[in-house]
Structure formats: C-alpha cells, structure tokens
PDB file of N, CA and C in Angstrom:
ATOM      1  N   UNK A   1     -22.537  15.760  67.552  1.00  0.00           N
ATOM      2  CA  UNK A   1     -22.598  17.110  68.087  1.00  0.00           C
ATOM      3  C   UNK A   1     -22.176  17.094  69.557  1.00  0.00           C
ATOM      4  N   UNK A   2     -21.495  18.322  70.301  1.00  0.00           N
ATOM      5  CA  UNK A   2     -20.666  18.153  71.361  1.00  0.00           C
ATOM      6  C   UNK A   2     -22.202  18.658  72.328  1.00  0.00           C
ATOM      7  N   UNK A   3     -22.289  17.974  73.725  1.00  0.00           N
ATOM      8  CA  UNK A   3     -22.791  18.392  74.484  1.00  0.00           C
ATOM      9  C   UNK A   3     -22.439  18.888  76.116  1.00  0.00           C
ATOM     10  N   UNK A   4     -23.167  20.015  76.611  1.00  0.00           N
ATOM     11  CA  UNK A   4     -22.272  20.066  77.886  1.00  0.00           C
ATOM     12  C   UNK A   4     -22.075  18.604  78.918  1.00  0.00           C
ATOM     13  N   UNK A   5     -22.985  18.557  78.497  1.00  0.00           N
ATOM     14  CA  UNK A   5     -22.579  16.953  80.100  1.00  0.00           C
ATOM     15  C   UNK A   5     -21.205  16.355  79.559  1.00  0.00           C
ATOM     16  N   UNK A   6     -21.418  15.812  78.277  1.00  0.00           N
ATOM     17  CA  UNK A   6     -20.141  15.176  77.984  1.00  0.00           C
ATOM     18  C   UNK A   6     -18.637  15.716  78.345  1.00  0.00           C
ATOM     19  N   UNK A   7     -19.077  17.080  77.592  1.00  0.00           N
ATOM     20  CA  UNK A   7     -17.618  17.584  77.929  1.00  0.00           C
ATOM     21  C   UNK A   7     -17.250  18.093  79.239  1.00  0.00           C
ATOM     22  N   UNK A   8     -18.480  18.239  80.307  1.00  0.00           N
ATOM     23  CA  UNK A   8     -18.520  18.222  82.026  1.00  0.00           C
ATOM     24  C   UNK A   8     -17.470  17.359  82.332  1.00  0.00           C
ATOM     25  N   UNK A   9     -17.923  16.128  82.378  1.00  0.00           N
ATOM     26  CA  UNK A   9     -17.688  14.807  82.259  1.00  0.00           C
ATOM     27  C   UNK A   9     -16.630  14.312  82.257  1.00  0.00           C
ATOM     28  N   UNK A  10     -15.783  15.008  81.009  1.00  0.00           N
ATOM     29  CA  UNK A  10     -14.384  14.707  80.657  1.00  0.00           C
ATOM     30  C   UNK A  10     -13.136  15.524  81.550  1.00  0.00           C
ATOM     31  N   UNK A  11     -13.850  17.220  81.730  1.00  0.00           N
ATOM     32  CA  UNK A  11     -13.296  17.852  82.465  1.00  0.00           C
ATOM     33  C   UNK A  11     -12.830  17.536  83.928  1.00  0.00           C
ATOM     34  N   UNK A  12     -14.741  16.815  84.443  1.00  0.00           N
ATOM     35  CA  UNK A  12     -14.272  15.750  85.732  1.00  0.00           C
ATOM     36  C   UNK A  12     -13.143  15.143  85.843  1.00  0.00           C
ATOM     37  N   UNK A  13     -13.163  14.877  84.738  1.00  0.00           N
ATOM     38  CA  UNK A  13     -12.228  13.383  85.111  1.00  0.00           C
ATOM     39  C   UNK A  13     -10.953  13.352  84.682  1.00  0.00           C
ATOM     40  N   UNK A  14     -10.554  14.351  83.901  1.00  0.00           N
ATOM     41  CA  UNK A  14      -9.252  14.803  83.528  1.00  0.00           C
ATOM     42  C   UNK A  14      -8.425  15.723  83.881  1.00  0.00           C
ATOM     43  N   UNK A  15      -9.253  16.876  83.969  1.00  0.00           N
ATOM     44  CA  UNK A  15      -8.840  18.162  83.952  1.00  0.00           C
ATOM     45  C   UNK A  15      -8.948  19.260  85.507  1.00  0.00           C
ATOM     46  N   UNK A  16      -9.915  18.977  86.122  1.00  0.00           N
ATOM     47  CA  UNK A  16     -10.801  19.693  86.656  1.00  0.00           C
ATOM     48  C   UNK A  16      -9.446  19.426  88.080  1.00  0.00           C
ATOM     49  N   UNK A  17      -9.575  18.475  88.563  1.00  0.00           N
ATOM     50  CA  UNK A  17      -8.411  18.211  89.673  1.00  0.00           C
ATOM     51  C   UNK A  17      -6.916  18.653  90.163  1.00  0.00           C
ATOM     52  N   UNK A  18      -6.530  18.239  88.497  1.00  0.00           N
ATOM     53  CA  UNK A  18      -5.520  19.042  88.393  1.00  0.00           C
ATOM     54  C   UNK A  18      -5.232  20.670  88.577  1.00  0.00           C
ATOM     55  N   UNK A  19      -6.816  21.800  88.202  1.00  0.00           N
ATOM     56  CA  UNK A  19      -6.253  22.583  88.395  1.00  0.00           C
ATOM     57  C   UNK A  19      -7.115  23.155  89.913  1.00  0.00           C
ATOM     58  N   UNK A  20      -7.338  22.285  90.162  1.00  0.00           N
ATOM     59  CA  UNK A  20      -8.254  22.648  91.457  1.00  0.00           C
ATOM     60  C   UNK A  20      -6.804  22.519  92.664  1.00  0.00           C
ATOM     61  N   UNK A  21      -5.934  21.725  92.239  1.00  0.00           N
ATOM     62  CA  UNK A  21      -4.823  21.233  93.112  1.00  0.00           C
ATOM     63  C   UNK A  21      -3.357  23.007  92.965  1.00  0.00           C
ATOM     64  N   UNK A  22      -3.994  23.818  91.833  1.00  0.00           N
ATOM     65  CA  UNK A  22      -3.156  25.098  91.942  1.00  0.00           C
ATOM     66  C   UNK A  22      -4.536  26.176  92.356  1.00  0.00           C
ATOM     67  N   UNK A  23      -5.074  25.604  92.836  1.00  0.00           N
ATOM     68  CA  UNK A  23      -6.542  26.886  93.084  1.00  0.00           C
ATOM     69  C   UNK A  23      -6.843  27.423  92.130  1.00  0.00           C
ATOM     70  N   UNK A  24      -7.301  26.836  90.860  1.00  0.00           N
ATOM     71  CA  UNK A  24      -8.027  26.914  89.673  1.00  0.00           C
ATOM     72  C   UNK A  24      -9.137  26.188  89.413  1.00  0.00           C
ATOM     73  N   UNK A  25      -9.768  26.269  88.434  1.00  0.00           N
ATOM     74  CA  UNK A  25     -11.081  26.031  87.849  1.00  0.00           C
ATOM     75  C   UNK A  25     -11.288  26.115  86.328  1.00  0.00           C
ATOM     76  N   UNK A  26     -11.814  25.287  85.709  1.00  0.00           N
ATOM     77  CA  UNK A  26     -12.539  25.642  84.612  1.00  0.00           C
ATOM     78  C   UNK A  26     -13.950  25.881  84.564  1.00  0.00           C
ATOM     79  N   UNK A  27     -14.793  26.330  84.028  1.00  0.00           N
ATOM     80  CA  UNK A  27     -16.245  26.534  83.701  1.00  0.00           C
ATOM     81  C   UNK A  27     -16.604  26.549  82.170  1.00  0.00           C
ATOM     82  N   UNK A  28     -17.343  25.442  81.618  1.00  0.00           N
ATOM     83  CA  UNK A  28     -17.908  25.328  80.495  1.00  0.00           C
ATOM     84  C   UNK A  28     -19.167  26.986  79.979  1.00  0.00           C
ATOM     85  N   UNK A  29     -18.742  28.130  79.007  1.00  0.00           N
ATOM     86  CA  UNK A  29     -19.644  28.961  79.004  1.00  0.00           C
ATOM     87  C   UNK A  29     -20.839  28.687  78.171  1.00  0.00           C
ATOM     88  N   UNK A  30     -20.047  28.031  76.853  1.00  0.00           N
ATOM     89  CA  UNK A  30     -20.935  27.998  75.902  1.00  0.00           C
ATOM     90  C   UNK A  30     -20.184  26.669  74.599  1.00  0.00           C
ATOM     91  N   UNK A  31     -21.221  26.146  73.992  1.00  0.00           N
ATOM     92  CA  UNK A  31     -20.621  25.424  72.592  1.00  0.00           C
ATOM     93  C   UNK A  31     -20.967  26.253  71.372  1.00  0.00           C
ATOM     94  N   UNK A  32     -20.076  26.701  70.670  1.00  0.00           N
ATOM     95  CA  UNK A  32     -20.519  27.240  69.140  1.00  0.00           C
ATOM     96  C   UNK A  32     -20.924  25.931  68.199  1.00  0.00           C
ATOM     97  N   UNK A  33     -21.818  26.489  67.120  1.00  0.00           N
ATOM     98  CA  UNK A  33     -22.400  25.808  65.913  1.00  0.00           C
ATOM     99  C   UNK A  33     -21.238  25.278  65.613  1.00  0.00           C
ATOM    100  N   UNK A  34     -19.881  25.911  65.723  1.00  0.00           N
ATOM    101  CA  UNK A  34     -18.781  25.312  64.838  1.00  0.00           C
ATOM    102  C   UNK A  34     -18.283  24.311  65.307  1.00  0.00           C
ATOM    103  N   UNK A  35     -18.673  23.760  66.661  1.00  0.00           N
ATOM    104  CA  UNK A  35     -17.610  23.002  67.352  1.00  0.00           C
ATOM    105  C   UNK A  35     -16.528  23.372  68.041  1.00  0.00           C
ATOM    106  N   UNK A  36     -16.857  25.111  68.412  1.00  0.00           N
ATOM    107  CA  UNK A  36     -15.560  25.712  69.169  1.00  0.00           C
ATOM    108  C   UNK A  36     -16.372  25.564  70.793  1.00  0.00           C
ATOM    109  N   UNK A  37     -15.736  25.141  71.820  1.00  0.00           N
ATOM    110  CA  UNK A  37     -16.353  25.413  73.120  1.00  0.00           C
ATOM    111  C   UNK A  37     -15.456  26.259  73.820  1.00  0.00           C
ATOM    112  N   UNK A  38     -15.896  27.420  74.427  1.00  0.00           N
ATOM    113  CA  UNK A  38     -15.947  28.392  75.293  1.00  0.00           C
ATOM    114  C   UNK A  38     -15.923  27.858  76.247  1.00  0.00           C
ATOM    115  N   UNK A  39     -14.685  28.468  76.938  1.00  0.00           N
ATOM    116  CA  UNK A  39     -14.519  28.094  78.776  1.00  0.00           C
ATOM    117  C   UNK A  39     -14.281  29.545  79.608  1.00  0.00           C
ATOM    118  N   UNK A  40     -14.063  29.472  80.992  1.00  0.00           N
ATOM    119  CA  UNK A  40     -13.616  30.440  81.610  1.00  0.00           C
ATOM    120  C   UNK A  40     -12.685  30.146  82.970  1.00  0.00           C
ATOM    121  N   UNK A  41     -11.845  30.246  83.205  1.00  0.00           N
ATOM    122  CA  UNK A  41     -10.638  29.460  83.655  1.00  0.00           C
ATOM    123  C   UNK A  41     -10.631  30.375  84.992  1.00  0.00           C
ATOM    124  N   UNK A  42     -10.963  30.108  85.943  1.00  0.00           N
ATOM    125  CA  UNK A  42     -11.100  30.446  87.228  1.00  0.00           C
ATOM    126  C   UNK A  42     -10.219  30.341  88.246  1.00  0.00           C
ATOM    127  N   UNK A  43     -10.446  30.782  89.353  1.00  0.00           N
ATOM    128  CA  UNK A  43     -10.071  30.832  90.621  1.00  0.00           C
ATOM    129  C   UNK A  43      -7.984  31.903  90.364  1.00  0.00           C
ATOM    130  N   UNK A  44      -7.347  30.789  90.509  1.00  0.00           N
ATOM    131  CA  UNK A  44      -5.999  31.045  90.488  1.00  0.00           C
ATOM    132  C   UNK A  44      -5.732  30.988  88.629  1.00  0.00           C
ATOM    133  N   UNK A  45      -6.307  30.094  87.793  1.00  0.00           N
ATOM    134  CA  UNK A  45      -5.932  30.194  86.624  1.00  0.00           C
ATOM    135  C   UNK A  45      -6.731  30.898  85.645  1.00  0.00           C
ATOM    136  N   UNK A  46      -7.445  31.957  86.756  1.00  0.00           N
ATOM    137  CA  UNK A  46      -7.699  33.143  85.887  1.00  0.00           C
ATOM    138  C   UNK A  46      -6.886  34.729  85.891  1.00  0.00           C
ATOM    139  N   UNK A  47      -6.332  34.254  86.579  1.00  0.00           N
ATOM    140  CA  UNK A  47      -5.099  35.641  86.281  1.00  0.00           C
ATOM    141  C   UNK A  47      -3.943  35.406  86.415  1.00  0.00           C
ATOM    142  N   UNK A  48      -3.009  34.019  86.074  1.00  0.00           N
ATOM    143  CA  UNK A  48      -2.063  33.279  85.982  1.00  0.00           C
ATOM    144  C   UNK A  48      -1.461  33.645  84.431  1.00  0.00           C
ATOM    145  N   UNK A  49      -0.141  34.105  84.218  1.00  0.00           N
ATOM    146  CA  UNK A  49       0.251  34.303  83.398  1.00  0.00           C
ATOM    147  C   UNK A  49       0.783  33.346  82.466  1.00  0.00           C
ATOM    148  N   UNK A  50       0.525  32.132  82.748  1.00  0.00           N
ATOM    149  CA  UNK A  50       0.502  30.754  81.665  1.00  0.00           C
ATOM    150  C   UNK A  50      -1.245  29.865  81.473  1.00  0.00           C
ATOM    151  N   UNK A  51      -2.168  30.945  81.735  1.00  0.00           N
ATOM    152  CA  UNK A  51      -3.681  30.643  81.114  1.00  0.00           C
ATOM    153  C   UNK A  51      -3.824  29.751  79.791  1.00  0.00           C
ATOM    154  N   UNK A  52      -3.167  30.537  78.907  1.00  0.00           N
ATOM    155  CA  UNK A  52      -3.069  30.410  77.634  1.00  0.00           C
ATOM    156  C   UNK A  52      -2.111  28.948  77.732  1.00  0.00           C
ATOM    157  N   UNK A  53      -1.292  28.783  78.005  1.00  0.00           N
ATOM    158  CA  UNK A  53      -0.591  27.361  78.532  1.00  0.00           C
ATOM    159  C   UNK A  53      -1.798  26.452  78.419  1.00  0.00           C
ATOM    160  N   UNK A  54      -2.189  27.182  79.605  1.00  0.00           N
ATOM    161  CA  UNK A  54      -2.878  25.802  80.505  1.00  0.00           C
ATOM    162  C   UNK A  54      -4.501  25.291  79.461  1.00  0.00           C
ATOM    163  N   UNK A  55      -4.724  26.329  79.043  1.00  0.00           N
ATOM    164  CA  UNK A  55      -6.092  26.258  78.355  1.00  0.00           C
ATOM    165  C   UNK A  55      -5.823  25.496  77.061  1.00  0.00           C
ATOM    166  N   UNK A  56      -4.490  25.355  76.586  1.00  0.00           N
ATOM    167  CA  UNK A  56      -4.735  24.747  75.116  1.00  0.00           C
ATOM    168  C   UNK A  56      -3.735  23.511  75.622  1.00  0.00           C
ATOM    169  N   UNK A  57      -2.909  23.416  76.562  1.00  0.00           N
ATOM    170  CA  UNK A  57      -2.645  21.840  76.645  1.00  0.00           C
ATOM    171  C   UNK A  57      -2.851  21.065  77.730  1.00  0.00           C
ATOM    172  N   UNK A  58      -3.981  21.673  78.415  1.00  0.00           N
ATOM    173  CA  UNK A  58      -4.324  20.697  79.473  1.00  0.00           C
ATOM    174  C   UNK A  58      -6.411  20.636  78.696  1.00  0.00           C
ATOM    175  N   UNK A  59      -6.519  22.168  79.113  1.00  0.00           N
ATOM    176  CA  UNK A  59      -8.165  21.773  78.412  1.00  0.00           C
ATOM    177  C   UNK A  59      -8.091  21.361  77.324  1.00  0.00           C
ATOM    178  N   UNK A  60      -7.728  22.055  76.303  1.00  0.00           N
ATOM    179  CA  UNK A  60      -7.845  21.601  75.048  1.00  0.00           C
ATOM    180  C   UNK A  60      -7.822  20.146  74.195  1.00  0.00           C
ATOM    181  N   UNK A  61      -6.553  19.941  75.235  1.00  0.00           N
ATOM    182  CA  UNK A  61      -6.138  18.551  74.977  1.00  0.00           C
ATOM    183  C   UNK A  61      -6.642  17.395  75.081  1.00  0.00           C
ATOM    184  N   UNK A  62      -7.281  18.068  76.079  1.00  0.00           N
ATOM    185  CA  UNK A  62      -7.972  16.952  76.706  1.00  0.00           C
ATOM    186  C   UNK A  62      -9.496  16.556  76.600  1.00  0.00           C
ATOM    187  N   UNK A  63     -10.248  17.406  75.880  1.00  0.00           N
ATOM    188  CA  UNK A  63     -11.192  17.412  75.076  1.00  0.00           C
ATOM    189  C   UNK A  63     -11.009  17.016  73.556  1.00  0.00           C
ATOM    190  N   UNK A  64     -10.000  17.151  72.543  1.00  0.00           N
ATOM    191  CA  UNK A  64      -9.875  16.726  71.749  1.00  0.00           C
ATOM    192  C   UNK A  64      -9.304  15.264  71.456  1.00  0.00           C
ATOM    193  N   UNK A  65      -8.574  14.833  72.680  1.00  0.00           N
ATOM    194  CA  UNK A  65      -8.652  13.582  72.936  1.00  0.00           C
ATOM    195  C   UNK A  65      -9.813  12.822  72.854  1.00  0.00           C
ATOM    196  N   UNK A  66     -10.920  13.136  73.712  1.00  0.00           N
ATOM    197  CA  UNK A  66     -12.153  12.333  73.717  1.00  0.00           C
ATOM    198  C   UNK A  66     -13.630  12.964  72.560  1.00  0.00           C
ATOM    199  N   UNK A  67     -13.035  13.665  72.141  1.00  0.00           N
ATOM    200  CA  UNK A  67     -14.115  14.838  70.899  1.00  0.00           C
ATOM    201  C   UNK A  67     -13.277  14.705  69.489  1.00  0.00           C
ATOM    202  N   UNK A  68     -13.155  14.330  69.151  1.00  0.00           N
ATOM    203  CA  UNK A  68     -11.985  14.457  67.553  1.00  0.00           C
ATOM    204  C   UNK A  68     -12.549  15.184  66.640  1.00  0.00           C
ATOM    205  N   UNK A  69     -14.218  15.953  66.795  1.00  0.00           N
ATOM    206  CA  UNK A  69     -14.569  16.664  66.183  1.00  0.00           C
ATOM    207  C   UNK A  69     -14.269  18.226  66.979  1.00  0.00           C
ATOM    208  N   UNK A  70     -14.230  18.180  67.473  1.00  0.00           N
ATOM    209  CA  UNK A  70     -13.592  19.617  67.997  1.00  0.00           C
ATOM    210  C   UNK A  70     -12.708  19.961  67.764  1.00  0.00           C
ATOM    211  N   UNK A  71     -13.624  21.751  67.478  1.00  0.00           N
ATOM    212  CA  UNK A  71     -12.348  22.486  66.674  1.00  0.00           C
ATOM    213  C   UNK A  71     -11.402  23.269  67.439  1.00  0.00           C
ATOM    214  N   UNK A  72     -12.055  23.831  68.485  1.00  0.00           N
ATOM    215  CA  UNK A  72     -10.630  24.501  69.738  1.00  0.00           C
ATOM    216  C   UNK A  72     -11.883  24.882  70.826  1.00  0.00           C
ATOM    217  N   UNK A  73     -10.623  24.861  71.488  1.00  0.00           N
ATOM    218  CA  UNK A  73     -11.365  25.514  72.938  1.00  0.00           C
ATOM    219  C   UNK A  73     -10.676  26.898  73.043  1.00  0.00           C
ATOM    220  N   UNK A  74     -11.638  27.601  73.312  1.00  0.00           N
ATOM    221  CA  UNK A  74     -11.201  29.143  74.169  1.00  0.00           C
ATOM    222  C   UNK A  74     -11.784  29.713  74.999  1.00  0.00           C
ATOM    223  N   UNK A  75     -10.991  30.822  75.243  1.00  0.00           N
ATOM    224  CA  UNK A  75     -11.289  31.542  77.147  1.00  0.00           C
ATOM    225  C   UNK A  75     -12.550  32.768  76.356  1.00  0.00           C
ATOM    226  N   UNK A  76     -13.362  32.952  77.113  1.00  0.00           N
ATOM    227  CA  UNK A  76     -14.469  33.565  77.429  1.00  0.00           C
ATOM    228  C   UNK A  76     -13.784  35.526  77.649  1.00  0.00           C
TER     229      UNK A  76
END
C-alpha cells in the first residue's frame, strides 16, 4: 500500500528540484483506495500550459518507477 512519506520521499529526490528550478512545486493531496495519488502542481506549474506534460512524465513517472503498483497520478 502507497504511503505519503514514501512517495514525499521520491518526489524529494526526483522530482521536486527540477520543478522548483522553473518556480514550481508539487504537493501530495491525497492517496485513493485505488492506488490513484492526487497532487497539486504549484507555484509556476500551476498555471503553465504544459501541467498536464509535466504531471504525467515527470510526476507520474517518476512514482511509477519506484511504486509499480500505482495506478496514475492526478492534479487536484
């Protein structure tokens, strides 16, 4: 079962830099029963017209890399 620290964790260390380096953010909202986790994509890559880009091949990716039970990530 997916937990927030873990997937904190991964975001640290993968994800989180990268979009902090275009004045963005991610924020973990919530995990569904299903294995879907809810994000909310902040700062600059919340009203960036490649969100949707960025959310399924940088987050996404990068959680299902280290989660192989996860079923998708989406925006809040």
């Amino acid at each position: 079962m997916l937990n927030k620290a873990d997937i904190e964790k991964v975001l640290d260390e993968t994800v989180r830099l990268k979009l902090a380096a275009d004045g963005g953010g991610v924020e973990v909202v919530d995990i569904k029963d299903d294995d879907t986790v809810v994000v909310k994509l902040t700062g600059a890559c919340g009203c960036c017209p490649f969100s949707l880009m960025t959310l399924k091949s940088a987050v996404e990716r990068s959680l299902k890399n280290a989660f192989p039970e996860l079923k998708e990530v989406v925006s809040e």
